[in-house]
N, C-alpha and C. Protein backbone atom coordinates (compact mmCIF):
# COMPACT_ATOMS: atom_id res chain seq x y z
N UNK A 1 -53.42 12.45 19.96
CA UNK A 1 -53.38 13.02 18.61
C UNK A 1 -52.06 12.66 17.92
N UNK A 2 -50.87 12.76 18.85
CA UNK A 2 -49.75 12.76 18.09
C UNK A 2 -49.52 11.03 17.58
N UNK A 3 -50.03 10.35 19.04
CA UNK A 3 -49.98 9.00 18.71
C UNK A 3 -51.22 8.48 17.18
N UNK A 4 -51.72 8.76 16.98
CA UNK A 4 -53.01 8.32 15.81
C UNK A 4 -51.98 9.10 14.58
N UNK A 5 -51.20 10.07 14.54
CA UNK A 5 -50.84 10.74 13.29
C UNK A 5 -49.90 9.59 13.30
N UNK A 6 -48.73 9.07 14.01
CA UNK A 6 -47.51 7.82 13.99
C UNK A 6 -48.17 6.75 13.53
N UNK A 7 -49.00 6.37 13.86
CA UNK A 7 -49.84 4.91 13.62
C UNK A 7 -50.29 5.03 12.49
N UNK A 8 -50.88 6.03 11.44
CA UNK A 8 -51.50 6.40 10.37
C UNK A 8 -49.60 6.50 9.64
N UNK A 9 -49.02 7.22 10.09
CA UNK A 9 -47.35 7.40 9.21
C UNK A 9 -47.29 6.27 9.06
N UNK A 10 -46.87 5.17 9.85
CA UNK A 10 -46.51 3.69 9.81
C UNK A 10 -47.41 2.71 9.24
N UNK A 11 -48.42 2.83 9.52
CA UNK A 11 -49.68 2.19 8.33
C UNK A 11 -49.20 2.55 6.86
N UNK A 12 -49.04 3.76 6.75
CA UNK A 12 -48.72 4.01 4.97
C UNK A 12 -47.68 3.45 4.26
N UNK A 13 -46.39 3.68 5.45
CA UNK A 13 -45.45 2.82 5.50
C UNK A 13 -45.22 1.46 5.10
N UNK A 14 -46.15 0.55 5.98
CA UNK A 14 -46.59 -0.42 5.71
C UNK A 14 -46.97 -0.82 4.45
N UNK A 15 -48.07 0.14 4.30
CA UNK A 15 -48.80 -0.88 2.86
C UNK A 15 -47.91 -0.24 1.66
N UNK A 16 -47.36 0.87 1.46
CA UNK A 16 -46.33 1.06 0.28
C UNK A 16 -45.56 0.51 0.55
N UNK A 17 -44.92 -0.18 1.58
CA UNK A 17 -43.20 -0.84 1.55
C UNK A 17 -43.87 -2.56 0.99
N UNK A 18 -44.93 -2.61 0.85
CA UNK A 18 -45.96 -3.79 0.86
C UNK A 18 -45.65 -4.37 -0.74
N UNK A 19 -46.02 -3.78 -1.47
CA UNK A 19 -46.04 -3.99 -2.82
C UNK A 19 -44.57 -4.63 -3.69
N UNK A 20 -43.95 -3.73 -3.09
CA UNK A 20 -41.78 -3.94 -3.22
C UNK A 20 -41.90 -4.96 -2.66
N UNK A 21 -42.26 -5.26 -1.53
CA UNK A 21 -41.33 -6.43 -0.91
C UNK A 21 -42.05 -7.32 -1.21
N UNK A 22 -43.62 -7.91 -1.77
CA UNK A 22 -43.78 -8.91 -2.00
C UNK A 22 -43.34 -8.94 -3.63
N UNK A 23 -43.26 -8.43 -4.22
CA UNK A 23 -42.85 -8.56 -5.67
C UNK A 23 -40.97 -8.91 -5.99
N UNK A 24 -40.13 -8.15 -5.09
CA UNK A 24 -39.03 -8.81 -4.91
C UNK A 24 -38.60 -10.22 -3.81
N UNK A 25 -39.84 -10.25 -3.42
CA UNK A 25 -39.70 -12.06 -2.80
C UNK A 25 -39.79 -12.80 -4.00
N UNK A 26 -41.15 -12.43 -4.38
CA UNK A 26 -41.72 -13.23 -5.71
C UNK A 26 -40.33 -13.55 -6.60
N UNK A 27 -39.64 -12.48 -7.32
CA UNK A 27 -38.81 -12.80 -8.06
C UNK A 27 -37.51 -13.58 -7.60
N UNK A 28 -37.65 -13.35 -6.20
CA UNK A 28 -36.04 -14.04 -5.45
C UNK A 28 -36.83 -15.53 -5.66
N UNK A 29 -37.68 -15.45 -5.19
CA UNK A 29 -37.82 -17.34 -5.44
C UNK A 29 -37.64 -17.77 -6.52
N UNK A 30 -38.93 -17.12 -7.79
CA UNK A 30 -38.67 -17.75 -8.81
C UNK A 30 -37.07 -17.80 -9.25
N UNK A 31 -36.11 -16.12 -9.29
CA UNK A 31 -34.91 -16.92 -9.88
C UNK A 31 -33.99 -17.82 -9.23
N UNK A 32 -34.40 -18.10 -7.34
CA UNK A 32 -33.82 -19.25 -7.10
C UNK A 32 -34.29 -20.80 -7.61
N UNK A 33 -35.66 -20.84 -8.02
CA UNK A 33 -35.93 -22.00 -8.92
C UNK A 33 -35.28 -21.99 -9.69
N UNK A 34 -34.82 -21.26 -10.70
CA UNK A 34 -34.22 -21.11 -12.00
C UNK A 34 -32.60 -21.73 -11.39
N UNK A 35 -32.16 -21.45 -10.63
CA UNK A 35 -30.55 -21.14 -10.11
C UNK A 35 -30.91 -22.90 -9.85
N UNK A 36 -31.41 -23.09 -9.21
CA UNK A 36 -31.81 -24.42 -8.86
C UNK A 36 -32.03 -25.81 -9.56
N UNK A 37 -32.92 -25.50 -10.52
CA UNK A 37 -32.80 -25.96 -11.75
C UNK A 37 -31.65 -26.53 -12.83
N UNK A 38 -30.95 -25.23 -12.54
CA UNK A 38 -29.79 -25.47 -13.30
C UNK A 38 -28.38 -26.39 -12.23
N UNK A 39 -29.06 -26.10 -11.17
CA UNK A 39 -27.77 -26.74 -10.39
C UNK A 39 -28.47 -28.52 -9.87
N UNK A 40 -29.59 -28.44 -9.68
CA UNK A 40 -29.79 -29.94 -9.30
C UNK A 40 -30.78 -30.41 -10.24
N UNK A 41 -31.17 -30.26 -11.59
CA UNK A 41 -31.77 -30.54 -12.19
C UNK A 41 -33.73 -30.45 -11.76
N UNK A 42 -33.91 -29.36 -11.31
CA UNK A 42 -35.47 -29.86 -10.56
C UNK A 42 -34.95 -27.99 -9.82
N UNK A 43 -36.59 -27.67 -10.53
CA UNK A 43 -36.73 -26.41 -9.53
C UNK A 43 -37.32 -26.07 -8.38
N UNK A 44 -37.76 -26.98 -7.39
CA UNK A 44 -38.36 -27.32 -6.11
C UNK A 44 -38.15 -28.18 -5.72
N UNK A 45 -37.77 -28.44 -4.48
CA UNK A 45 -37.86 -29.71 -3.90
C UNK A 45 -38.27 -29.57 -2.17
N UNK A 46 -39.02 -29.17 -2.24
CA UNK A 46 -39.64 -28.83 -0.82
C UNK A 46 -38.59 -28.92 0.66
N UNK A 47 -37.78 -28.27 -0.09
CA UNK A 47 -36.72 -27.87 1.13
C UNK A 47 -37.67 -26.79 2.04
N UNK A 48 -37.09 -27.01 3.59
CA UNK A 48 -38.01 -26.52 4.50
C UNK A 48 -37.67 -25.15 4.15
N UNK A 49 -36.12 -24.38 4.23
CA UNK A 49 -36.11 -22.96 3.61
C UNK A 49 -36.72 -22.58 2.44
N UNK A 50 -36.97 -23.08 1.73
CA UNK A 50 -38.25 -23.15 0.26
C UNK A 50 -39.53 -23.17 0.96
N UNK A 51 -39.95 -24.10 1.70
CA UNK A 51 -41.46 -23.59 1.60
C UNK A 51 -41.52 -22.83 3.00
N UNK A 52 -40.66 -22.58 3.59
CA UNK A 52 -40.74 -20.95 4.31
C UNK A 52 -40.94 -19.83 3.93
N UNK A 53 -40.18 -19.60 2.47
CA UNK A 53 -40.06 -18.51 1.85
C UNK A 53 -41.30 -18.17 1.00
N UNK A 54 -41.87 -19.55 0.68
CA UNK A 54 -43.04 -19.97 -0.38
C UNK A 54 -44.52 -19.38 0.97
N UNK A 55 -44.11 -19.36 1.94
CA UNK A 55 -45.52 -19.07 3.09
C UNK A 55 -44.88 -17.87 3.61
N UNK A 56 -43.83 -17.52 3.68
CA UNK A 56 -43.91 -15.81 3.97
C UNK A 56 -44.35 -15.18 3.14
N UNK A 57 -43.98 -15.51 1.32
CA UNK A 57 -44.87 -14.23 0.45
C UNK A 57 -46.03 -14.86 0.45
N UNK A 58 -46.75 -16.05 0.56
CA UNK A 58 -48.13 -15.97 0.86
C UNK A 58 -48.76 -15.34 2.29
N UNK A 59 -48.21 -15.07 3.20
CA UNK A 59 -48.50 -14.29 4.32
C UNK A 59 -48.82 -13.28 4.36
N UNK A 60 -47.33 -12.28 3.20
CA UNK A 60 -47.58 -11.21 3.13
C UNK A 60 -48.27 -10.58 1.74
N UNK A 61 -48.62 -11.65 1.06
CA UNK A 61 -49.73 -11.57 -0.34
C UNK A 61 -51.06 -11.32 0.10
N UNK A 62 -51.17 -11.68 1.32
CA UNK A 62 -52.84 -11.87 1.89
C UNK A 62 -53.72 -9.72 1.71
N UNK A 63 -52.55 -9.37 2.59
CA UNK A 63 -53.25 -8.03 2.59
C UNK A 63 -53.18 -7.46 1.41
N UNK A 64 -52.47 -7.93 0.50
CA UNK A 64 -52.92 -7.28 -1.01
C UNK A 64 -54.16 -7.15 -1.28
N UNK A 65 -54.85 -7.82 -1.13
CA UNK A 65 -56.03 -8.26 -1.44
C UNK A 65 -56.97 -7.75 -0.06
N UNK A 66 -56.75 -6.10 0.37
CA UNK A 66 -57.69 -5.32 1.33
C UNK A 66 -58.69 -5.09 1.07
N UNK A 67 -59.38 -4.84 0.09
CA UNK A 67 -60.96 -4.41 -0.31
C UNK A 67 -61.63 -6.31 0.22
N UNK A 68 -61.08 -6.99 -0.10
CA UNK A 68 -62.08 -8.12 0.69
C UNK A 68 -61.53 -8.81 1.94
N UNK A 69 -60.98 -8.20 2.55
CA UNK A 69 -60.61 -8.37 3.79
C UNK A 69 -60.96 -7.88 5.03
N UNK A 70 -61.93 -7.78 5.32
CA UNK A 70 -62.05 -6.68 6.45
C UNK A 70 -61.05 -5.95 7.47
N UNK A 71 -60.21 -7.23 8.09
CA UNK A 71 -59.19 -6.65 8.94
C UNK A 71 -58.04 -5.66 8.24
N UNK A 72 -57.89 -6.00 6.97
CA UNK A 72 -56.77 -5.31 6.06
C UNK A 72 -57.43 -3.85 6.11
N UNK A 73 -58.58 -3.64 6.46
CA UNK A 73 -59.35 -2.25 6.20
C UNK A 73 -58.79 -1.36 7.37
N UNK A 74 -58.57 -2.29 8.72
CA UNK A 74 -58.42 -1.15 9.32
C UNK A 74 -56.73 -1.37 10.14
N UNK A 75 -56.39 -0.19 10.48
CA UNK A 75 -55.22 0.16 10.44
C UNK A 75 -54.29 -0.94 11.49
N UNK A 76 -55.28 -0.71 12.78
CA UNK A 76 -55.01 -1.39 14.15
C UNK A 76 -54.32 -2.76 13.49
N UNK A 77 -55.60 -3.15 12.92
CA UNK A 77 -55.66 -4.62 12.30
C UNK A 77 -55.08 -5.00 11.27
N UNK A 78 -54.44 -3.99 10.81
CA UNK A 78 -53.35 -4.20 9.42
C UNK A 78 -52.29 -4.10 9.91
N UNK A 79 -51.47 -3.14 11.48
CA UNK A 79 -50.58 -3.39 11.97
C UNK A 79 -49.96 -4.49 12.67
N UNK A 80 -51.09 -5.28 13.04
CA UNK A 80 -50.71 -6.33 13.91
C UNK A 80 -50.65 -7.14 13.21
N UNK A 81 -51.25 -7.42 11.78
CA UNK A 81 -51.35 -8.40 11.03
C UNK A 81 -49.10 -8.41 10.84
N UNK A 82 -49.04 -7.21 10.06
CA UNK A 82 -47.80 -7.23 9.43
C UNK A 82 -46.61 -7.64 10.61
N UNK A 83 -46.88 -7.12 11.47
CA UNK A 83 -46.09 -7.84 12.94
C UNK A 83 -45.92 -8.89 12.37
N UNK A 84 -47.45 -9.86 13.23
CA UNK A 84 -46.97 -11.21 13.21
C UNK A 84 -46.53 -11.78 11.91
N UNK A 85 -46.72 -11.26 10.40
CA UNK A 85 -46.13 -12.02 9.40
C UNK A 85 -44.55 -11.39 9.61
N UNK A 86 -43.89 -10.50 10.16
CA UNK A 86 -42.66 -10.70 10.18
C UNK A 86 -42.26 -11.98 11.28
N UNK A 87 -42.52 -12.46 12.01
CA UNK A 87 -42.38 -13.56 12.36
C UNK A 87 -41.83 -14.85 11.29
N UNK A 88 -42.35 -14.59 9.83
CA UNK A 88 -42.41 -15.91 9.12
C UNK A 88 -41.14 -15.57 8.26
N UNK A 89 -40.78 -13.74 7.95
CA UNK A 89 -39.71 -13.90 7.95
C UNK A 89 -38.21 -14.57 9.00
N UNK A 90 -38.47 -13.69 10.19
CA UNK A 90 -37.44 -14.58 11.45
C UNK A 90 -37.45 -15.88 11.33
N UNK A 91 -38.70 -16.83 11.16
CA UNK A 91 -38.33 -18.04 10.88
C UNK A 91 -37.65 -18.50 9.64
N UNK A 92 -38.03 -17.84 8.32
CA UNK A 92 -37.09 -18.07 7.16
C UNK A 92 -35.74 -18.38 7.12
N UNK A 93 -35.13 -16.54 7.99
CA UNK A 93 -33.95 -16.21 7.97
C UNK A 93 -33.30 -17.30 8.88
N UNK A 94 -33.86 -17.54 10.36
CA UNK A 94 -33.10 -18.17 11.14
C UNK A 94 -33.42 -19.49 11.80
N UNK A 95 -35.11 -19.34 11.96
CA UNK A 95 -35.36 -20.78 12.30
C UNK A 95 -35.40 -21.60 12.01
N UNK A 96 -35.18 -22.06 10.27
CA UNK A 96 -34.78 -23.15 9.42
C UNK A 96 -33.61 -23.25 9.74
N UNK A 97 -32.86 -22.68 10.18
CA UNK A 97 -31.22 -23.38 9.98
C UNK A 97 -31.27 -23.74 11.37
N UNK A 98 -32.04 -23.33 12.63
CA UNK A 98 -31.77 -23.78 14.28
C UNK A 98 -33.03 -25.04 13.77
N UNK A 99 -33.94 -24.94 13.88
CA UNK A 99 -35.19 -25.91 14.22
C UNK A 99 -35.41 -26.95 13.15
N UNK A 100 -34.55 -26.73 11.64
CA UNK A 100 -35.25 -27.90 10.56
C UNK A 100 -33.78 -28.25 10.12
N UNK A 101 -34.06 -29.18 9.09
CA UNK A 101 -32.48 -29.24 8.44
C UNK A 101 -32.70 -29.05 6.81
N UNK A 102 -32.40 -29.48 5.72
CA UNK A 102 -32.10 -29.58 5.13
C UNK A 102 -31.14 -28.87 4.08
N UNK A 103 -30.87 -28.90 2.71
CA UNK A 103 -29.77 -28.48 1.98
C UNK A 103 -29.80 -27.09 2.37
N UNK A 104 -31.06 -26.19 2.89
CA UNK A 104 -30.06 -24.88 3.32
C UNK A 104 -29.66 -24.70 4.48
N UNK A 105 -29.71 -25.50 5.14
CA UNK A 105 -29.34 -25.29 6.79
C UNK A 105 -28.30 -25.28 6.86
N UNK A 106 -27.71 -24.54 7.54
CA UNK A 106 -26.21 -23.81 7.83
C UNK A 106 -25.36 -24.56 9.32
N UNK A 107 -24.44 -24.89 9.37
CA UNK A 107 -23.96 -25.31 10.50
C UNK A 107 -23.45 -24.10 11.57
C-alpha cells in the first residue's frame, strides 16, 4: 500500500515536472540558436551537443502526447519510460564531451 501511494507521488511528480522542463529545453535551444547565430553566422550546425539536446526534448516531448500512447497511460510504464530518457540527458551533459568531439566538447 505504502509502496503504490510513492509510485503514484512520483508519477505526478513526473508528469508536472514534465511540462517545465520540456518547455525550458525548448527555449534553451532556441535562444542558443539565436546566441549562435549571432556568433557564427548560422543557427545550427549539427554539432553532436546540438543534436543531443535536439533528441533529449524529443524524448521527453513523446509522453506529452499520453492520450495516444498507451504506455504513457500507465504509471509503471511512464516511470521507466522517464528513467531511460534521463539517460539522453547524461549523455548531453557528459557523453558528448567523453565519446564525440566537436565545438562543445570540453577538454
Amino acid at each position: 500500500e505504502q509502496r503504490c501511494a510513492l509510485i503514484d507521488q512520483v508519477t505526478t511528480l513526473n508528469r508536472v515536472m514534465l511540462y517545465p522542463s520540456v518547455f525550458l529545453l525548448a527555449i534553451g535551444i532556441f535562444l542558443g540558436a539565436i546566441w549562435a547565430n549571432v556568433s557564427w553566422g548560422r543557427y545550427w550546425s549539427w554539432d553532436p551537443k546540438e543534436t543531443w539536446a535536439l533528441i533529449t526534448l524529443m524524448v521527453y516531448a513523446v509522453p506529452l502526447h499520453r492520450q495516444s500512447l498507451a504506455f504513457a497511460r500507465h504509471n509503471k510504464h511512464f516511470n521507466i519510460y522517464i528513467t531511460c530518457a534521463f539517460l539522453c540527458v547524461l549523455m548531453t551533459f557528459f557523453g558528448v564531451n567523453y565519446f564525440l568531439g566537436g565545438m562543445h566538447a570540453y577538454a
